[in-house]
PDB file of N, CA and C in Angstrom:
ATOM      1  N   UNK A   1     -90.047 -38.747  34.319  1.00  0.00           N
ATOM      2  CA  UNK A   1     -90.130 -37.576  33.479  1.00  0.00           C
ATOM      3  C   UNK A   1     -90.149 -36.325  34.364  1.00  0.00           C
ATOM      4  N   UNK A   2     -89.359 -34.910  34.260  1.00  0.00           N
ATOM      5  CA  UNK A   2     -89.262 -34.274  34.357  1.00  0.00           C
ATOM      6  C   UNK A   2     -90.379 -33.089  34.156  1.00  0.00           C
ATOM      7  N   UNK A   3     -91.458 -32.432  34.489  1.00  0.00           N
ATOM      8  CA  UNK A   3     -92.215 -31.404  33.721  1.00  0.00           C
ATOM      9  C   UNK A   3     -91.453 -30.248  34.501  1.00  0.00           C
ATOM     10  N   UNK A   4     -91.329 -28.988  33.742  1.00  0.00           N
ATOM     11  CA  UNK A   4     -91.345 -28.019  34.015  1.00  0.00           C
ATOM     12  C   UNK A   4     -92.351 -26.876  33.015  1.00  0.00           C
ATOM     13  N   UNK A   5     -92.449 -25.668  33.574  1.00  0.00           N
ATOM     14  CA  UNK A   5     -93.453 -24.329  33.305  1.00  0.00           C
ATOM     15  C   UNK A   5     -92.641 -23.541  32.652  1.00  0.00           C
ATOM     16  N   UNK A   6     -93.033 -23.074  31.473  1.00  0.00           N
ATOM     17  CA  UNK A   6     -91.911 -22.047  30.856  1.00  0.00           C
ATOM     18  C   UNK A   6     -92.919 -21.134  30.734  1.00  0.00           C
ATOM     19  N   UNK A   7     -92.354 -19.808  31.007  1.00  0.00           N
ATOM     20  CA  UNK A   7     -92.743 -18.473  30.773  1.00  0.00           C
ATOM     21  C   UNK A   7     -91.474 -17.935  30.449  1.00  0.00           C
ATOM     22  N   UNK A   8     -92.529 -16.912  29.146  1.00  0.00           N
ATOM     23  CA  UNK A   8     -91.749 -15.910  28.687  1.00  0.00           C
ATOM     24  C   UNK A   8     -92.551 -14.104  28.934  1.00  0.00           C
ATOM     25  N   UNK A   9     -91.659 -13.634  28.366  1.00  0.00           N
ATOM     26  CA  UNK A   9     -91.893 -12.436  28.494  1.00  0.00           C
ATOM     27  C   UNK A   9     -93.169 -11.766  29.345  1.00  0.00           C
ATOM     28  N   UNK A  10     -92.893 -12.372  30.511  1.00  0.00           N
ATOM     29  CA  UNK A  10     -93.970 -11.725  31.862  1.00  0.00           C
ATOM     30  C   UNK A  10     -93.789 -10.359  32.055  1.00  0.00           C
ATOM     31  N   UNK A  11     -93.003  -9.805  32.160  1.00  0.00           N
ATOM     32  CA  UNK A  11     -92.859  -8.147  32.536  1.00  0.00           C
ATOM     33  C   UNK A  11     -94.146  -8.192  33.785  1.00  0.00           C
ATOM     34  N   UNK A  12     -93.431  -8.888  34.771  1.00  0.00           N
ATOM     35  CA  UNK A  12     -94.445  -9.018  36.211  1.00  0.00           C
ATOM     36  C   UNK A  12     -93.884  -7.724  36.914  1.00  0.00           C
ATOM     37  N   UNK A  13     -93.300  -6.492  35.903  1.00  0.00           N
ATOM     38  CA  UNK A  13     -93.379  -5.301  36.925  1.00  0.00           C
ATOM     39  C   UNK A  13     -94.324  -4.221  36.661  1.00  0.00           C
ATOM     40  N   UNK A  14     -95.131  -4.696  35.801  1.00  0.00           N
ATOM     41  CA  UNK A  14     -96.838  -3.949  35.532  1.00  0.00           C
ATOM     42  C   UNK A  14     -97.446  -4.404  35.857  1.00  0.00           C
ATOM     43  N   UNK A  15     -98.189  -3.917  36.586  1.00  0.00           N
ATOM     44  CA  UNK A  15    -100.219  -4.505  37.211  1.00  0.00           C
ATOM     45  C   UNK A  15    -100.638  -5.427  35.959  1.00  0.00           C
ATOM     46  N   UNK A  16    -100.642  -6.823  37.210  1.00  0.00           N
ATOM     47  CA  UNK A  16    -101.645  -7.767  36.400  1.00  0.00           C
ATOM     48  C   UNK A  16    -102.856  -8.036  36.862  1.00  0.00           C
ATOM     49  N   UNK A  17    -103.404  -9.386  36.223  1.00  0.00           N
ATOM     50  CA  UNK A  17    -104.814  -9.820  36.726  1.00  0.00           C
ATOM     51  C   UNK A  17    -104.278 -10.419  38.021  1.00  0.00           C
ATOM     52  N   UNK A  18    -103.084 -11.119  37.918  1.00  0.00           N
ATOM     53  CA  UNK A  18    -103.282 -12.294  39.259  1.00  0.00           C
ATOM     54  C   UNK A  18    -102.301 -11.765  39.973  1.00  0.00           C
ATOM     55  N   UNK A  19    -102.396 -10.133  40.747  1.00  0.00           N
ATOM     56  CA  UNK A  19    -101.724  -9.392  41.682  1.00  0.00           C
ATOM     57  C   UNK A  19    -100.426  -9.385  41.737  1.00  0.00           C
ATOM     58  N   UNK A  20     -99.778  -9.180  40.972  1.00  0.00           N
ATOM     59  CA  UNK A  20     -98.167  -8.943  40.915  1.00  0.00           C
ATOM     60  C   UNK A  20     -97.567 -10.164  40.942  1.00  0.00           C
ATOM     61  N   UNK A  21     -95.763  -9.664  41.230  1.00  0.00           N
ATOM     62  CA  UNK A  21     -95.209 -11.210  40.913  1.00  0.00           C
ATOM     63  C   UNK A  21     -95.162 -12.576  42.018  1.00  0.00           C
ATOM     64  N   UNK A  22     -95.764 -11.632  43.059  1.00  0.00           N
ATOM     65  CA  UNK A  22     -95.754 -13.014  44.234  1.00  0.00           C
ATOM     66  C   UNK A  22     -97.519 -14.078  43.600  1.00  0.00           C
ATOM     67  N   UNK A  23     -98.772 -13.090  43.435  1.00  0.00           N
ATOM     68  CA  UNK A  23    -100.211 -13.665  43.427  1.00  0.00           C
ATOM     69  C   UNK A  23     -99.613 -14.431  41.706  1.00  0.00           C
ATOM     70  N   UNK A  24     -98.774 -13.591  40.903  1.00  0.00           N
ATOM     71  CA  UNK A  24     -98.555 -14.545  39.468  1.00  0.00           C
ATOM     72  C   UNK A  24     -98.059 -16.126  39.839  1.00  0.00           C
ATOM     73  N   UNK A  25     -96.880 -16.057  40.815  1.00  0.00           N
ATOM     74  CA  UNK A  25     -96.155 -17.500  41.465  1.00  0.00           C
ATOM     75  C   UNK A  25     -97.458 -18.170  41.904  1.00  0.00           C
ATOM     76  N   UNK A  26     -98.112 -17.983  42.874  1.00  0.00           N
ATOM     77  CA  UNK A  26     -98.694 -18.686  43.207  1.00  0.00           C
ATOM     78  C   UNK A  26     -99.631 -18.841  42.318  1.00  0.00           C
ATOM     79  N   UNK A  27    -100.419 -18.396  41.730  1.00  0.00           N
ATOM     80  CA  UNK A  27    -101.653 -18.703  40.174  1.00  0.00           C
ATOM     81  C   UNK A  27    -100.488 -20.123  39.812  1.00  0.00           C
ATOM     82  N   UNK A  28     -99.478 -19.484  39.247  1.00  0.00           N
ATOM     83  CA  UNK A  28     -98.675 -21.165  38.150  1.00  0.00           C
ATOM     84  C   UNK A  28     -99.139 -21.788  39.298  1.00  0.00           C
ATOM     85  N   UNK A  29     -98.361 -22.040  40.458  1.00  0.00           N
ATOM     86  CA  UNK A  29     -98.246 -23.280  41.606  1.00  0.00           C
ATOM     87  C   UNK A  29     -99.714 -24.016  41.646  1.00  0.00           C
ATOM     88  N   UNK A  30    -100.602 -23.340  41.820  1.00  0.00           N
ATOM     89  CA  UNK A  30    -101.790 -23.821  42.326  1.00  0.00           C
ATOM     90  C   UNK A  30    -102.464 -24.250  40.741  1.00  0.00           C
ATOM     91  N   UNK A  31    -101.920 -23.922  39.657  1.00  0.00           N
ATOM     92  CA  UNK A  31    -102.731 -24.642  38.578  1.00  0.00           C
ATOM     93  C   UNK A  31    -101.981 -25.513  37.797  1.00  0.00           C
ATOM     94  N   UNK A  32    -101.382 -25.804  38.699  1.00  0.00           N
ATOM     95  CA  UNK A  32    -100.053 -26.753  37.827  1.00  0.00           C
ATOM     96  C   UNK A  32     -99.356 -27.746  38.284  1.00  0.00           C
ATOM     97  N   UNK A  33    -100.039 -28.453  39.629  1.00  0.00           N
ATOM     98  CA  UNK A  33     -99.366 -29.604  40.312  1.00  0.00           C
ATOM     99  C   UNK A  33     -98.499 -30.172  40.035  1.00  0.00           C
ATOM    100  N   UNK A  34     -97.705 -30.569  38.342  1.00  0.00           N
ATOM    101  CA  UNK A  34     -97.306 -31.581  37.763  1.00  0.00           C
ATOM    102  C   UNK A  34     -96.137 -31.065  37.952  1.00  0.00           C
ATOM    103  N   UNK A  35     -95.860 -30.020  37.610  1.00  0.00           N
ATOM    104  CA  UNK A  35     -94.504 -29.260  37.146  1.00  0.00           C
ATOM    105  C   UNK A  35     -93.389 -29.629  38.869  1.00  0.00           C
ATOM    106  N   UNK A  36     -91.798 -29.723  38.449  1.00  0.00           N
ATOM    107  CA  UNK A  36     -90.888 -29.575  39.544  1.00  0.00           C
ATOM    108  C   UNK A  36     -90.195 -27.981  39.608  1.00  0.00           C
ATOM    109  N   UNK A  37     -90.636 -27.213  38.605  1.00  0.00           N
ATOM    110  CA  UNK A  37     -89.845 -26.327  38.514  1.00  0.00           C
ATOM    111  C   UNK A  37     -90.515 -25.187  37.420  1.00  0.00           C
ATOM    112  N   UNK A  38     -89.897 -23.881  37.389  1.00  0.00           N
ATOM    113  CA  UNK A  38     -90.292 -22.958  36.216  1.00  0.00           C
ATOM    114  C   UNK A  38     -88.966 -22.560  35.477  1.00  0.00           C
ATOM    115  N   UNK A  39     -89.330 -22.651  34.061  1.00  0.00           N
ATOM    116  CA  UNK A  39     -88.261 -21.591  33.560  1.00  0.00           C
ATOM    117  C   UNK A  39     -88.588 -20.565  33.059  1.00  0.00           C
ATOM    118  N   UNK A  40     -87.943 -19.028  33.071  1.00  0.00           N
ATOM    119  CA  UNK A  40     -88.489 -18.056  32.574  1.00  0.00           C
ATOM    120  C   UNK A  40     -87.323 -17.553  31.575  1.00  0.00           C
ATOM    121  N   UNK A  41     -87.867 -17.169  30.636  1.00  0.00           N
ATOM    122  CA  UNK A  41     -86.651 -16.989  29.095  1.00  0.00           C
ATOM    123  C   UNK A  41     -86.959 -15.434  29.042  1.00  0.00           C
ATOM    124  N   UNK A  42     -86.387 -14.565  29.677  1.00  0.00           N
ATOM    125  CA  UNK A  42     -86.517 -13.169  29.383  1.00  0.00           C
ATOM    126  C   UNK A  42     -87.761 -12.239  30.240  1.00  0.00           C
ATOM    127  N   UNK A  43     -87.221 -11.007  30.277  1.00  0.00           N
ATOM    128  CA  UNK A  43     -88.050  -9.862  29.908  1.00  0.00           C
ATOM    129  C   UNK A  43     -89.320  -9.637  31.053  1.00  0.00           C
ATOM    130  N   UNK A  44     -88.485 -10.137  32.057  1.00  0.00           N
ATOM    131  CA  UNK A  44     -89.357 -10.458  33.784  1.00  0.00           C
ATOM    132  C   UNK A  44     -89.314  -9.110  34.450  1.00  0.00           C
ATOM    133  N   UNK A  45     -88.781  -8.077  34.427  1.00  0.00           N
ATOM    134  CA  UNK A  45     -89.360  -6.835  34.844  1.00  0.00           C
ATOM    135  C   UNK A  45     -88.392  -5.772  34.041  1.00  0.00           C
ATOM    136  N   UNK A  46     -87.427  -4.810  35.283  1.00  0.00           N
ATOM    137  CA  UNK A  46     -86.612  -3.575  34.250  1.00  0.00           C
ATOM    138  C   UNK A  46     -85.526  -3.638  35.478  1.00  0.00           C
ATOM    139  N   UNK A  47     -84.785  -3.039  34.700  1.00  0.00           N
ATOM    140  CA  UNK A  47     -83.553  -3.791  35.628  1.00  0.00           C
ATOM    141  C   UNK A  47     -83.175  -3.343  37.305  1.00  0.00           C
ATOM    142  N   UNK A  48     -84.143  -2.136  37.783  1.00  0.00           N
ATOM    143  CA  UNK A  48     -84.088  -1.716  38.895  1.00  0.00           C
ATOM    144  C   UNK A  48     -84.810  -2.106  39.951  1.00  0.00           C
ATOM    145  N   UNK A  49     -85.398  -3.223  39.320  1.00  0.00           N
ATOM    146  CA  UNK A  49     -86.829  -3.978  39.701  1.00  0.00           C
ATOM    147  C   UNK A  49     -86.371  -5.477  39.382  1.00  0.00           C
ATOM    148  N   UNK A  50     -85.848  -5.863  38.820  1.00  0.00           N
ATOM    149  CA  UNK A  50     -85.791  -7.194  38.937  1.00  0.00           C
ATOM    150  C   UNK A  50     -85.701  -7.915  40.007  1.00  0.00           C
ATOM    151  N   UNK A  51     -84.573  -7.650  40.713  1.00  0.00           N
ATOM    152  CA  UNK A  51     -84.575  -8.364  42.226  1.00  0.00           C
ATOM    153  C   UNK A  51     -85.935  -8.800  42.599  1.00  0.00           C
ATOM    154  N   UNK A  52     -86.749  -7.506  42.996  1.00  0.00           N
ATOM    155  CA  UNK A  52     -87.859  -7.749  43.791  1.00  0.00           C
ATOM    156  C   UNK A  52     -88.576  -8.163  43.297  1.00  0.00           C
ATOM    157  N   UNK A  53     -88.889  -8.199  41.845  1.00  0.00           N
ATOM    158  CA  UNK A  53     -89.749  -8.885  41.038  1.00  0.00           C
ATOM    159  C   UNK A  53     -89.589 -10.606  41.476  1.00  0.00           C
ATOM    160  N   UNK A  54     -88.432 -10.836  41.286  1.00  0.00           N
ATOM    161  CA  UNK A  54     -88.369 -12.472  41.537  1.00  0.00           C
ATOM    162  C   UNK A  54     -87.656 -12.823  42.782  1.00  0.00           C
ATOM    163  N   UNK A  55     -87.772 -12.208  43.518  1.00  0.00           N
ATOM    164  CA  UNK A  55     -88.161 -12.607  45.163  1.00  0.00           C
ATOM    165  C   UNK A  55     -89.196 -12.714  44.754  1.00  0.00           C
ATOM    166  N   UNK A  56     -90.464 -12.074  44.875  1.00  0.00           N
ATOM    167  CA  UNK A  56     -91.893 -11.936  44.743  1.00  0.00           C
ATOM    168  C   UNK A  56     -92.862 -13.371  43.813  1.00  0.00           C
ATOM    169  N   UNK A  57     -92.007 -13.340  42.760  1.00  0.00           N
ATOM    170  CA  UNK A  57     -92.588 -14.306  42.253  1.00  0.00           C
ATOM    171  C   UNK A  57     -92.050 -15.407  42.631  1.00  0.00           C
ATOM    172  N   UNK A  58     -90.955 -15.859  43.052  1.00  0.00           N
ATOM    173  CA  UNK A  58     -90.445 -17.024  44.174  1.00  0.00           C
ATOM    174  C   UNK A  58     -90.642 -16.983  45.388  1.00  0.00           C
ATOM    175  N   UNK A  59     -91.358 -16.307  46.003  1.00  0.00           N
ATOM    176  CA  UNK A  59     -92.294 -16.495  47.337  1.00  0.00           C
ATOM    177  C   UNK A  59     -93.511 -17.237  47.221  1.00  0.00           C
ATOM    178  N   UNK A  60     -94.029 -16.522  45.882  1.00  0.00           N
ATOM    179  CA  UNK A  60     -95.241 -17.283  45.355  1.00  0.00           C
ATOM    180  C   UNK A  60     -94.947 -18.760  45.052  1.00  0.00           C
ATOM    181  N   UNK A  61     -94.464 -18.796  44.392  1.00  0.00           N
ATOM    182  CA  UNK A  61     -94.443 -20.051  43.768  1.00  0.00           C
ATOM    183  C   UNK A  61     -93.876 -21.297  43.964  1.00  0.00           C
ATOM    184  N   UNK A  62     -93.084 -20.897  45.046  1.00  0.00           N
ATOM    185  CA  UNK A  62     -92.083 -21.819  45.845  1.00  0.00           C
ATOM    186  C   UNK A  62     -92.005 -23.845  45.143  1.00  0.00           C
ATOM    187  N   UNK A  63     -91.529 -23.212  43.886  1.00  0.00           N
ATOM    188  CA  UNK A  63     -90.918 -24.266  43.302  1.00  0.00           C
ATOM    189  C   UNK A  63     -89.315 -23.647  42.735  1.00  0.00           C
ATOM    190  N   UNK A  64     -88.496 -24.502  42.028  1.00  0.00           N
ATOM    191  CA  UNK A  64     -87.133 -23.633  42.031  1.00  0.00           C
ATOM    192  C   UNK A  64     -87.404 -23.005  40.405  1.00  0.00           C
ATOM    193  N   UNK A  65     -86.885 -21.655  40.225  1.00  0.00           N
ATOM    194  CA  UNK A  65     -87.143 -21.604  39.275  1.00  0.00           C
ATOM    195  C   UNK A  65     -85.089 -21.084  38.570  1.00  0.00           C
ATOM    196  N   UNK A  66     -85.513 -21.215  37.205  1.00  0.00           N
ATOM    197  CA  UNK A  66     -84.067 -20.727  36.115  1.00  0.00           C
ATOM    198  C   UNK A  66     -84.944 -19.738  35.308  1.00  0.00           C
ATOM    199  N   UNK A  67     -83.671 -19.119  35.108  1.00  0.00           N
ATOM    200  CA  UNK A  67     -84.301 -18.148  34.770  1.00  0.00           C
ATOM    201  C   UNK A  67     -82.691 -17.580  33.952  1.00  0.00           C
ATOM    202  N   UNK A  68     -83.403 -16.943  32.450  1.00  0.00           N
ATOM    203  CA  UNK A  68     -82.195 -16.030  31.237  1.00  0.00           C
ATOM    204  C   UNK A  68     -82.646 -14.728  31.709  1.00  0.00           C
ATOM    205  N   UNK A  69     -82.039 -13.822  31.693  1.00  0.00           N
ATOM    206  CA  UNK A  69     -81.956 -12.055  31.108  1.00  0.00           C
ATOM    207  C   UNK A  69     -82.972 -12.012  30.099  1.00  0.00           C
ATOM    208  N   UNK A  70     -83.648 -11.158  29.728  1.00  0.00           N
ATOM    209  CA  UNK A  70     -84.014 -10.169  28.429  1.00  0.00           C
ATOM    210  C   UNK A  70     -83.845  -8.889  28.403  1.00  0.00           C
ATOM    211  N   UNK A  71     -83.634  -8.480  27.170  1.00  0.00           N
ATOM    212  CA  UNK A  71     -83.215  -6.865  26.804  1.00  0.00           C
ATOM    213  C   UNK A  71     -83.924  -5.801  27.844  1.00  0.00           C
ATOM    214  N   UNK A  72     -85.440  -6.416  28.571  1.00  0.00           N
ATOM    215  CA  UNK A  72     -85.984  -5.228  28.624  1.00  0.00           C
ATOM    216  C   UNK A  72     -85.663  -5.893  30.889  1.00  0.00           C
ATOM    217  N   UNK A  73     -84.913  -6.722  30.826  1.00  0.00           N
ATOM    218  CA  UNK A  73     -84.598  -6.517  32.259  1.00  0.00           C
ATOM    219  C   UNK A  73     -83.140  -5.720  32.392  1.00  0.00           C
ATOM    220  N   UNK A  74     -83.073  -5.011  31.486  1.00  0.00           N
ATOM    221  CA  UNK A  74     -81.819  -3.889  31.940  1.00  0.00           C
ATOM    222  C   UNK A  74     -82.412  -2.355  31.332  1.00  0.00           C
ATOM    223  N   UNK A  75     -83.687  -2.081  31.386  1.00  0.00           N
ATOM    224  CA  UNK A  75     -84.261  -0.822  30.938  1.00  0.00           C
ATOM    225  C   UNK A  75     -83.519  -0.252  32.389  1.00  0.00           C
ATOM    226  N   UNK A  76     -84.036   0.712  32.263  1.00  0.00           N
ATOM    227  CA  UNK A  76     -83.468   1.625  33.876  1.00  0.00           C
ATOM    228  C   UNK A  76     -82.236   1.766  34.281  1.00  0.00           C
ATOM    229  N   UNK A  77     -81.584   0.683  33.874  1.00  0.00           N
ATOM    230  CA  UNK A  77     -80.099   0.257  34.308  1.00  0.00           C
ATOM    231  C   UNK A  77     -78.888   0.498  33.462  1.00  0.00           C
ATOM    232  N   UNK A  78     -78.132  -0.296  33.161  1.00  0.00           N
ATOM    233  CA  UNK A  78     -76.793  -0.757  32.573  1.00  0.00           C
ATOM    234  C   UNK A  78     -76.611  -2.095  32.832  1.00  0.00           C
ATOM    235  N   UNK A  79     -76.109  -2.505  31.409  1.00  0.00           N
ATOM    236  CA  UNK A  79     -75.653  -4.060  31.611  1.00  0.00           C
ATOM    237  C   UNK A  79     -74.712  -4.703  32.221  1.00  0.00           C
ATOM    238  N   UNK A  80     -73.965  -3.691  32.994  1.00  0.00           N
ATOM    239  CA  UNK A  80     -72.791  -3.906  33.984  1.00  0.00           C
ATOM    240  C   UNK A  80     -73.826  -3.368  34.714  1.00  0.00           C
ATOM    241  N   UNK A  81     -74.248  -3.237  35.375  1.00  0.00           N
ATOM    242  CA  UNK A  81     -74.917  -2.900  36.893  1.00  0.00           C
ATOM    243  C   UNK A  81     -75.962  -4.317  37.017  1.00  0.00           C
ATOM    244  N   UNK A  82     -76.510  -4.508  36.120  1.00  0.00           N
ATOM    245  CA  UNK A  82     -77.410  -5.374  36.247  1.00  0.00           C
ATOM    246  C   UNK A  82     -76.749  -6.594  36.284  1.00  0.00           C
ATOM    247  N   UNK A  83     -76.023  -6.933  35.498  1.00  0.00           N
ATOM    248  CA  UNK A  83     -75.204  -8.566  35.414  1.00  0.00           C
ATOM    249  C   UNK A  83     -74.414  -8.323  36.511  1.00  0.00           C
ATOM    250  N   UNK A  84     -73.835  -7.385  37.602  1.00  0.00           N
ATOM    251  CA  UNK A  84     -73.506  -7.610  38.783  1.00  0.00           C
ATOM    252  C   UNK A  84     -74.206  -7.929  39.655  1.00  0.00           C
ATOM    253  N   UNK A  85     -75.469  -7.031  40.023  1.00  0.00           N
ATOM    254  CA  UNK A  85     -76.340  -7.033  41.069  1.00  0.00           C
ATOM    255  C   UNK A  85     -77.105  -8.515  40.990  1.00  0.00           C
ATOM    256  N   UNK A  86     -77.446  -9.395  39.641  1.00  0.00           N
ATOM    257  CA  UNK A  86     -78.334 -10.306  39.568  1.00  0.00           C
ATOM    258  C   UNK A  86     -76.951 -11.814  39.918  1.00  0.00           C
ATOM    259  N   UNK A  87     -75.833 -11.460  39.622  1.00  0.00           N
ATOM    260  CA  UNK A  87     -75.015 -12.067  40.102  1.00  0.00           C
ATOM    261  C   UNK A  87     -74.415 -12.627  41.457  1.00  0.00           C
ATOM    262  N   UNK A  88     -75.153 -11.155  42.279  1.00  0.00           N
ATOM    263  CA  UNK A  88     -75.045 -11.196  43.947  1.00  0.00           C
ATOM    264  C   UNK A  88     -75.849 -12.216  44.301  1.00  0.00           C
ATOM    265  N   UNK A  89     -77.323 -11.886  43.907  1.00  0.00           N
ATOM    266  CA  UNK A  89     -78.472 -12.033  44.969  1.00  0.00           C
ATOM    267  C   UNK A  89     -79.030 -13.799  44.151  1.00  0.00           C
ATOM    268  N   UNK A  90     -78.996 -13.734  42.311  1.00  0.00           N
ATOM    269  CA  UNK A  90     -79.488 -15.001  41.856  1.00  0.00           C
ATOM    270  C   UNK A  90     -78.669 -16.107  42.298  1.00  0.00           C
ATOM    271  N   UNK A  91     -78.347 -17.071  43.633  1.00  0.00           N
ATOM    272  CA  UNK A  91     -77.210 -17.662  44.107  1.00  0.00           C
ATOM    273  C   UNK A  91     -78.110 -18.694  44.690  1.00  0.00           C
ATOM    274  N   UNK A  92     -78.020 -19.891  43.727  1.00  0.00           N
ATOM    275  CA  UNK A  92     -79.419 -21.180  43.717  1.00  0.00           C
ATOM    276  C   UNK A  92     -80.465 -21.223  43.587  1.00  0.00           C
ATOM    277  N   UNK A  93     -81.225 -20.664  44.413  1.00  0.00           N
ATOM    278  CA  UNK A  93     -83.039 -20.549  43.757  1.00  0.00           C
ATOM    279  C   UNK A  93     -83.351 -18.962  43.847  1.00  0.00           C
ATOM    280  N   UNK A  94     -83.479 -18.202  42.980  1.00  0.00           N
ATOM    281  CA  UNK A  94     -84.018 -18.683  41.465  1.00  0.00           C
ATOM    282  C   UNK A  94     -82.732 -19.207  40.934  1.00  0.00           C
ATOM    283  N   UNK A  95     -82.182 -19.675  40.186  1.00  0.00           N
ATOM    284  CA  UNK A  95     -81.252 -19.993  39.201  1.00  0.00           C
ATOM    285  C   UNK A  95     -80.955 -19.399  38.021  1.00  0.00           C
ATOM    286  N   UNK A  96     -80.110 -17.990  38.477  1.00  0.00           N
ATOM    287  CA  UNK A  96     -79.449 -17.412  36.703  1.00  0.00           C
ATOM    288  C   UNK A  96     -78.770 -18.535  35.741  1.00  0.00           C
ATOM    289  N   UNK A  97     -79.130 -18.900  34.906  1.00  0.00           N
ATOM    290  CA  UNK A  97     -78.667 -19.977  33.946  1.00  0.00           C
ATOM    291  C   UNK A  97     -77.189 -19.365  33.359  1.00  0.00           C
ATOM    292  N   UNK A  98     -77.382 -17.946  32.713  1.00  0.00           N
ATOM    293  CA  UNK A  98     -75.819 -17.529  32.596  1.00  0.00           C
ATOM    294  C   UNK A  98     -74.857 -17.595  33.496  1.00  0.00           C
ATOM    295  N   UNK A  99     -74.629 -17.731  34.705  1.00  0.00           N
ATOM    296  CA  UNK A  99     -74.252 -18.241  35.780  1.00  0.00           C
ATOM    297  C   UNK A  99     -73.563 -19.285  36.406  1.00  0.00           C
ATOM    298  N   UNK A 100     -75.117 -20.188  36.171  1.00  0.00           N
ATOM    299  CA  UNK A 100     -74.843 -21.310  36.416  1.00  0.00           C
ATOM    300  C   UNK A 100     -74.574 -22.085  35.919  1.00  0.00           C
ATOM    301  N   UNK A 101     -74.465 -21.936  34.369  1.00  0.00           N
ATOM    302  CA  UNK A 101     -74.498 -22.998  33.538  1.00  0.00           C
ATOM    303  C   UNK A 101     -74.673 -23.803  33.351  1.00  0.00           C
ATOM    304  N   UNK A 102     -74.753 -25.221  33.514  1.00  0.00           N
ATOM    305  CA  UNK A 102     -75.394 -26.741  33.547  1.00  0.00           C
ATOM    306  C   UNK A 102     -75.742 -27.113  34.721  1.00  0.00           C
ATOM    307  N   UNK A 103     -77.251 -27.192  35.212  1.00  0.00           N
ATOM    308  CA  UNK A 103     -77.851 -27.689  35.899  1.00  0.00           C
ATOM    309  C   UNK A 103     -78.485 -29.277  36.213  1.00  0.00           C
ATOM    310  N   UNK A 104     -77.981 -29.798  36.743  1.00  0.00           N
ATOM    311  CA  UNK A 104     -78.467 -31.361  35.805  1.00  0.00           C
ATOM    312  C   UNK A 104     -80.064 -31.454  36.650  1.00  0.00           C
ATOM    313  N   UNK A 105     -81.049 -31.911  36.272  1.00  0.00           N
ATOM    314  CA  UNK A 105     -82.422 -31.524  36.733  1.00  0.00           C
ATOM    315  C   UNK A 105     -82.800 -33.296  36.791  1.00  0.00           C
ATOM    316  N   UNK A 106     -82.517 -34.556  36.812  1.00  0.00           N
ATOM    317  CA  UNK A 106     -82.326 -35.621  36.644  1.00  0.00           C
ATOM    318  C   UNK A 106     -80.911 -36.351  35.782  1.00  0.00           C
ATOM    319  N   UNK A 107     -80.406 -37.928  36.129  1.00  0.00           N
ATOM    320  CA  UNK A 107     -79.552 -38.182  36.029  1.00  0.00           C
ATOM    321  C   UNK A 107     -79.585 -38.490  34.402  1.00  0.00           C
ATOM    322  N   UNK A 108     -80.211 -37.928  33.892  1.00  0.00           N
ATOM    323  CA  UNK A 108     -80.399 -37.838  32.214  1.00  0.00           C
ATOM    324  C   UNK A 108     -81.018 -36.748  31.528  1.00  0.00           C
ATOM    325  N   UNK A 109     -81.097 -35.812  32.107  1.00  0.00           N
ATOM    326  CA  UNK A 109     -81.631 -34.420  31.787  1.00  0.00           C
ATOM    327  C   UNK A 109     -81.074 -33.053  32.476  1.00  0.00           C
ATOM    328  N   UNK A 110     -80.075 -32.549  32.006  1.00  0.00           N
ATOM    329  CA  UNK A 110     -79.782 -31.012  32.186  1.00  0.00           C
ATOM    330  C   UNK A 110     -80.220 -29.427  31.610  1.00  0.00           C
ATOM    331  N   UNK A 111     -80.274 -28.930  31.901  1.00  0.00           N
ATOM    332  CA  UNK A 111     -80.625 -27.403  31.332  1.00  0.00           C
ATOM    333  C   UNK A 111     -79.558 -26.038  31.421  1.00  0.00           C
ATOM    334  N   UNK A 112     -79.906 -25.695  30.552  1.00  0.00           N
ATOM    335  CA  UNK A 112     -78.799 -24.446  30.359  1.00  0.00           C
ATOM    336  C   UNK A 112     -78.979 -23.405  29.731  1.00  0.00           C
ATOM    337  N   UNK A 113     -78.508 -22.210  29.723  1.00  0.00           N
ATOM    338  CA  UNK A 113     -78.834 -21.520  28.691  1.00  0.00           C
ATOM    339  C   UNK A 113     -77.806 -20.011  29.131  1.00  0.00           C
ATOM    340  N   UNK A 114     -78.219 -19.011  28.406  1.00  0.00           N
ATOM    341  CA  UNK A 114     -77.233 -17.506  28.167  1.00  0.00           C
ATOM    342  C   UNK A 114     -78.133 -16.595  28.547  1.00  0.00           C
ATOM    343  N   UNK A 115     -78.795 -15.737  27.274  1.00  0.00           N
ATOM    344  CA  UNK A 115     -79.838 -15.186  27.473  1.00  0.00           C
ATOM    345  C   UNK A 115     -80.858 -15.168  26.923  1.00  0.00           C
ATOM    346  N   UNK A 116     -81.709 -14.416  27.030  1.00  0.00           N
ATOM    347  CA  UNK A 116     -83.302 -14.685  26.063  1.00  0.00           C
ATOM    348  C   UNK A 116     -83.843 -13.365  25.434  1.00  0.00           C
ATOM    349  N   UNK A 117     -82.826 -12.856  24.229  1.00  0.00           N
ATOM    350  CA  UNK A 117     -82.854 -12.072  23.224  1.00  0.00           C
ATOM    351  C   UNK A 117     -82.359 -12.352  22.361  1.00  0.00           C
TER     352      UNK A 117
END
């Protein structure tokens, strides 16, 4: 069996309790032994900030994570600026799912997805 961590709508580019998006990665990692992986469905920072947002939280957490778009990760931006730039840098871990499209995560279990709005 496969476990993975789903988060949604983190907006890890506002002050949290568990110190931004690298201390958020590591909080999941360290309370969650079971999991191989995270998925996050949207709305993970603003679009001038995303990058560093998830570097940050994939430093922490150093499991692989997938990860959709949400509406509010292109605030600041444009949806052509942003679906380029996340196109450069999301290239295997983390894993843009619009992207990548079928991931097979075991030889009987794949994941996929577009976006998360």
């Amino acid at each position: 069996m496969v476990k993975l961590v789903w988060c949604s709508d983190v907006h890890l580019n506002f002050p949290n309790q568990y110190g931004g998006p690298y201390g958020f990665g590591e909080w999941l990692r360290d309370n969650d032994d079971t999991s191989v992986g995270c998925v996050i469905s949207g709305d993970i920072a603003e679009g001038v900030s995303l990058q560093q947002v998830m570097k940050g939280f994939s430093e922490g957490y150093g499991k692989p994570i997938y990860f959709v778009s949400g509406n509010h990760d292109y605030y600041g931006s444009s949806w052509e600026a942003v679906n380029k730039s996340t196109a450069e840098w999301a290239i295997g871990d983390p894993h843009w799912l619009r992207k990548e499209g079928v991931i097979e995560l075991a030889p009987d279990l794949a994941i996929c997805g577009n976006e998360g709005w």
